[in-house]
Protein backbone atom coordinates (compact mmCIF):
# COMPACT_ATOMS: atom_id res chain seq x y z
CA UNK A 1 96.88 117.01 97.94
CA UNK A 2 95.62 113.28 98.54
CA UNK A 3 99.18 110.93 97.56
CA UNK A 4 99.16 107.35 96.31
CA UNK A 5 102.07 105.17 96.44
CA UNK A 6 101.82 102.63 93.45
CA UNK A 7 103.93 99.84 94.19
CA UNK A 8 104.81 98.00 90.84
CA UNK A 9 106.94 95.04 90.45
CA UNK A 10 109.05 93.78 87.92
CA UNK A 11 106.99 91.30 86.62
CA UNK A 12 103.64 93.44 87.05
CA UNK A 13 104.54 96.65 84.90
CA UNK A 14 101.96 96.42 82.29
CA UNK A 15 98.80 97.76 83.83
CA UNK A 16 100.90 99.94 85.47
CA UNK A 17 99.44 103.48 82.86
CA UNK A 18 96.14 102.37 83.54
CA UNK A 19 96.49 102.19 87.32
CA UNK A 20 98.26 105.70 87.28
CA UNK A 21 95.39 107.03 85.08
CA UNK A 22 92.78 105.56 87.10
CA UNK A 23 94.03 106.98 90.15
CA UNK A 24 94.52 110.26 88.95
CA UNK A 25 91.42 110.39 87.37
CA UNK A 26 89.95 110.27 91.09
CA UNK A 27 91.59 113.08 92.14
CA UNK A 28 94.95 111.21 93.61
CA UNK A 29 97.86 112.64 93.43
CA UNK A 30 100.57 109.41 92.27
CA UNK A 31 104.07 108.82 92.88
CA UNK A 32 105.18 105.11 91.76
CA UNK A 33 107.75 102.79 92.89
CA UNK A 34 108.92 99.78 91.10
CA UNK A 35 110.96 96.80 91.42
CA UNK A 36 113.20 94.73 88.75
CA UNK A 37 113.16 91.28 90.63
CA UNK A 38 112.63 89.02 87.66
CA UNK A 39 114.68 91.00 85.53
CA UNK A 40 117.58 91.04 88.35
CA UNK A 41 117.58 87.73 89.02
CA UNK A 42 118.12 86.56 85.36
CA UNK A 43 121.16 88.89 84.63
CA UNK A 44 122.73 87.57 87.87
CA UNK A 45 122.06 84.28 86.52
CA UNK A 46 123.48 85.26 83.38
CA UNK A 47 126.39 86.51 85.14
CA UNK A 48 127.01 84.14 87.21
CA UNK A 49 126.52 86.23 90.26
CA UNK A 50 124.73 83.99 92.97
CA UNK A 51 121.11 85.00 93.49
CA UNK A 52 120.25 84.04 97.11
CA UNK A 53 117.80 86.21 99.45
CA UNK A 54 117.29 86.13 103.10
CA UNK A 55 113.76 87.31 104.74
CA UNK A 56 113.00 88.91 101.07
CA UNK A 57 115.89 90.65 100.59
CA UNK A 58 118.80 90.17 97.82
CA UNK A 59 122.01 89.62 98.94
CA UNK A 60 123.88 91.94 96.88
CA UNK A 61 127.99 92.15 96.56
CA UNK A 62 129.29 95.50 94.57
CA UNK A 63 129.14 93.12 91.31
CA UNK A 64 125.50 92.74 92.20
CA UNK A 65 124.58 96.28 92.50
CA UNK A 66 125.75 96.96 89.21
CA UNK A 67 123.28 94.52 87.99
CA UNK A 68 120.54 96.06 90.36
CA UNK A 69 121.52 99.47 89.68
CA UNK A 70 121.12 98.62 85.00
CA UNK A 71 118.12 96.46 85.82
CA UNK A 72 116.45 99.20 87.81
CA UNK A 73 116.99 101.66 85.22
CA UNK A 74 116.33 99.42 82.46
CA UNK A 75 112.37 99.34 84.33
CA UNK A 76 112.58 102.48 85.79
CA UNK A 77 112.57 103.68 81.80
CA UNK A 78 110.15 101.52 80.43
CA UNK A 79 107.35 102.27 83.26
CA UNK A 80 108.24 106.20 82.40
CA UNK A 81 107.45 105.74 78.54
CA UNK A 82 104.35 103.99 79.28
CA UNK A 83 102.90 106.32 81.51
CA UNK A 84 103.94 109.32 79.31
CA UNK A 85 105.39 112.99 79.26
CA UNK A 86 104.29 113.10 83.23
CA UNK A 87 106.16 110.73 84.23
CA UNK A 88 109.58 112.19 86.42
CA UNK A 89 112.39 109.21 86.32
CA UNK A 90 114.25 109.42 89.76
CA UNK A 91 117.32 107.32 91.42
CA UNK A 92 116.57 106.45 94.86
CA UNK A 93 120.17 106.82 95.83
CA UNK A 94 120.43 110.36 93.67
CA UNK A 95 117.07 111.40 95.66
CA UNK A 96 118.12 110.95 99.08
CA UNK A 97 116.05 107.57 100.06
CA UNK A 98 116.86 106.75 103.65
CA UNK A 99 117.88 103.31 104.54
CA UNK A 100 120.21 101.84 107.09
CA UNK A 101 122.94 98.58 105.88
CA UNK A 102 122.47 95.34 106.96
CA UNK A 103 126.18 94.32 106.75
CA UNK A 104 125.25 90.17 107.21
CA UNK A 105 123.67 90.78 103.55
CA UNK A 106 126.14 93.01 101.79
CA UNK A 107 125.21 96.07 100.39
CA UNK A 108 121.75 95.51 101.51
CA UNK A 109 119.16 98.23 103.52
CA UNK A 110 116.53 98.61 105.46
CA UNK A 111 114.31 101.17 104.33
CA UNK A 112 113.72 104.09 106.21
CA UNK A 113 110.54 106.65 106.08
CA UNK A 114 112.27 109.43 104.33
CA UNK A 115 110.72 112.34 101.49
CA UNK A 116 113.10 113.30 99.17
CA UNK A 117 113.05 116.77 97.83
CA UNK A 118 112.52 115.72 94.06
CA UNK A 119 109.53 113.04 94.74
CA UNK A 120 107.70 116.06 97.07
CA UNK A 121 108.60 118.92 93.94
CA UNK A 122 107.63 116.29 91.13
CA UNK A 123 104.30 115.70 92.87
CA UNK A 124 103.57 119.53 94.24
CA UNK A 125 103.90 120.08 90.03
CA UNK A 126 101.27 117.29 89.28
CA UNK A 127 104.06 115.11 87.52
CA UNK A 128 103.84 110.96 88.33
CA UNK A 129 107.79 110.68 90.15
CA UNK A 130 108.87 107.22 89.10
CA UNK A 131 111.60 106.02 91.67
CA UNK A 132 113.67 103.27 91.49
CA UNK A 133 114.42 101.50 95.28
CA UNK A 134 118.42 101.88 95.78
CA UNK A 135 118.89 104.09 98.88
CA UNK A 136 121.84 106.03 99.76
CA UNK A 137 125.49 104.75 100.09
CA UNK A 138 123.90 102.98 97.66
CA UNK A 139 122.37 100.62 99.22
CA UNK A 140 119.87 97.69 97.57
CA UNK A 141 116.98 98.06 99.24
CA UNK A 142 113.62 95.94 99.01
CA UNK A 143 111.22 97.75 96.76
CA UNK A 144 107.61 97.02 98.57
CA UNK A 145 109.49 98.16 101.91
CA UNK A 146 110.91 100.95 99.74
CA UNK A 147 107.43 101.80 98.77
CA UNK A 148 106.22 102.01 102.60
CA UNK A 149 108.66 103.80 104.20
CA UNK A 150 108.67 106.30 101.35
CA UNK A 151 104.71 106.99 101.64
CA UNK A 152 104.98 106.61 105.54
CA UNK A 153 107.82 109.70 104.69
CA UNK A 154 105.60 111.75 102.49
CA UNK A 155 102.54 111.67 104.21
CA UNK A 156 100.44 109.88 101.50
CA UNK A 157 96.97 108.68 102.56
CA UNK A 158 96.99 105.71 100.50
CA UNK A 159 99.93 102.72 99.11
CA UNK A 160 98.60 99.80 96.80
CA UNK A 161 100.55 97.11 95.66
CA UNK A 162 100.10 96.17 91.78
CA UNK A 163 100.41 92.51 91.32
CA UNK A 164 99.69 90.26 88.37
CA UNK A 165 97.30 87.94 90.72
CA UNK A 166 94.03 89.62 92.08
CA UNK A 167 95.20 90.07 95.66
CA UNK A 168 96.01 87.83 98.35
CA UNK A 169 95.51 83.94 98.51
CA UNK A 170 94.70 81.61 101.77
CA UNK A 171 94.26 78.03 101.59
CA UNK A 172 93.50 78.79 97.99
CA UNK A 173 90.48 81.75 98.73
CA UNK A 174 91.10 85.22 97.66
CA UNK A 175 91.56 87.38 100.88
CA UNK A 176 89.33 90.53 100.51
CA UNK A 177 90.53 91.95 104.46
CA UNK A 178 93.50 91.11 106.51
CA UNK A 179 94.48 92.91 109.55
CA UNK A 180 98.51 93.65 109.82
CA UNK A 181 98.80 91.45 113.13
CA UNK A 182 97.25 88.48 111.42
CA UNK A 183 99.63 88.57 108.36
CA UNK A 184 102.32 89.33 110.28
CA UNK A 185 101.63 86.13 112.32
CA UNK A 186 100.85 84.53 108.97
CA UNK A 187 104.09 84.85 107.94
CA UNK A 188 105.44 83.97 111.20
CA UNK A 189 104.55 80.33 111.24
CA UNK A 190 105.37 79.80 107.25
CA UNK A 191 101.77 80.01 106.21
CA UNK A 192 102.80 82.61 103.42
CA UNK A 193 106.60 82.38 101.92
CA UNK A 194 108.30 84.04 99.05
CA UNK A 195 106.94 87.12 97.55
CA UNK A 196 103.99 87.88 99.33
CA UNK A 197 105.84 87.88 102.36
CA UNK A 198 107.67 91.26 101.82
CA UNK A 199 104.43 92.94 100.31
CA UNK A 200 102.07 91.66 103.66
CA UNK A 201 104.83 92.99 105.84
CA UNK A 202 105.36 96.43 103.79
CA UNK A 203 101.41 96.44 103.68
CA UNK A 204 101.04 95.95 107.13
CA UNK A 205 103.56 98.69 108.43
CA UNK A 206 101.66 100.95 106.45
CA UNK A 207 98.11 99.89 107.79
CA UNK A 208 99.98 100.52 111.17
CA UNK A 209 100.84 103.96 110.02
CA UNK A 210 97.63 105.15 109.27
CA UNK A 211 97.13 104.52 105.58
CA UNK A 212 94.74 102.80 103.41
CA UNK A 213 96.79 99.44 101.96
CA UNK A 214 95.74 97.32 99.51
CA UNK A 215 97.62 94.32 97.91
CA UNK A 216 95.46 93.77 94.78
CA UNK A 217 92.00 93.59 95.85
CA UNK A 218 92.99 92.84 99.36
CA UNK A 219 92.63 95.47 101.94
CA UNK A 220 95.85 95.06 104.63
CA UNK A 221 94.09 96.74 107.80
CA UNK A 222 95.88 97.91 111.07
């Protein structure tokens, strides 16, 4: 069994059924992970809950997490409908998703390579597991390093990253190939901030793993 991680973002879920059927209909195997950042973000706002983040992650206080944990599910359901009756909807922190705290940020992780039981059952039954990136304790954990260390932890051969640009942008070209220890350098001296910066790194960890990465159209190579 050949695994894809599908990495889909908050703001990128509409493709996201014809990215699963696509895959599958080349023999993949495809678990999905996605992320509620936009969504998040807003409801803090609305909240009043401070949205700050620190090296892409959200500092989140208990308050926070309960606006993680609705948002999460809120996208967790929607990506299930649209992919259809194969679709498995699955809790990080119910699943088992490894992580450890970074206290400095709150209730905050660092995600750890880790395959839960349910993700490896859902995809041994050729169901789509859709999993939502809290991690045990819980714990709020990035979702593109969620995505990583969970196909690092299953053994999949392959992790791209859905985005709603084409790929990766330098000094306004599209990137079609980037080795890890150029992006990671990249985002070393500021050349690439904000989102991206998560996705090269999770990319790039992966690449360093032994799997095929791709952010978009751009191939992240070890």
């Amino acid at each position: 069994m050949s695994v894809v991680v599908l990495k889909v973002g908050g703001a990128s879920t509409g493709g996201v059924a014809d990215a699963v059927a696509a895959l599958r209909a080349t023999g993949y195997s495809v678990c999905v992970v996605h992320g509620a950042g936009p969504q998040i973000s807003d409801e803090m706002a609305r909240r009043g809950i401070e949205v700050e983040f620190v090296d892409g992650r959200r500092v989140t206080t208990a308050k926070g997490l309960e606006v993680v944990r609705e948002s999460l599910a809120a996208v967790n359901a929607a990506v299930c409908a649209a992919i259809g009756t194969d679709a498995v909807a699955l809790a990080g922190d119910d699943v088992g998703l490894e992580a450890e705290q970074i206290p400095e940020l709150g209730l905050v992780g660092r995600s750890l390579p880790s395959a839960p039981a349910a993700v490896v059952a859902a995809l041994a039954d050729g169901l789509v597991p859709v999993l939502s990136p809290l991690a045990r304790g819980p714990l709020n954990v990035n979702a593109d390093e969620a995505a990583s260390a969970l196909a690092v932890g299953i053994g999949a051969a392959r992790i791209h990253f859905l985005t709603d640009v084409p790929g990766v942008y330098h000094d306004g070209e599209l990137v079609h190939t980037i080795s890890a220890g150029r992006a990671a350098s990249l985002v070393d001296d500021g050349t690439f901030e904000g989102g991206i910066v998560p996705k090269l790194l999770a990319a790039a960890h992966a690449a360093q793993s032994g799997l095929v990465a791709e952010i978009g159209s751009t191939a992240v190579v070890a």
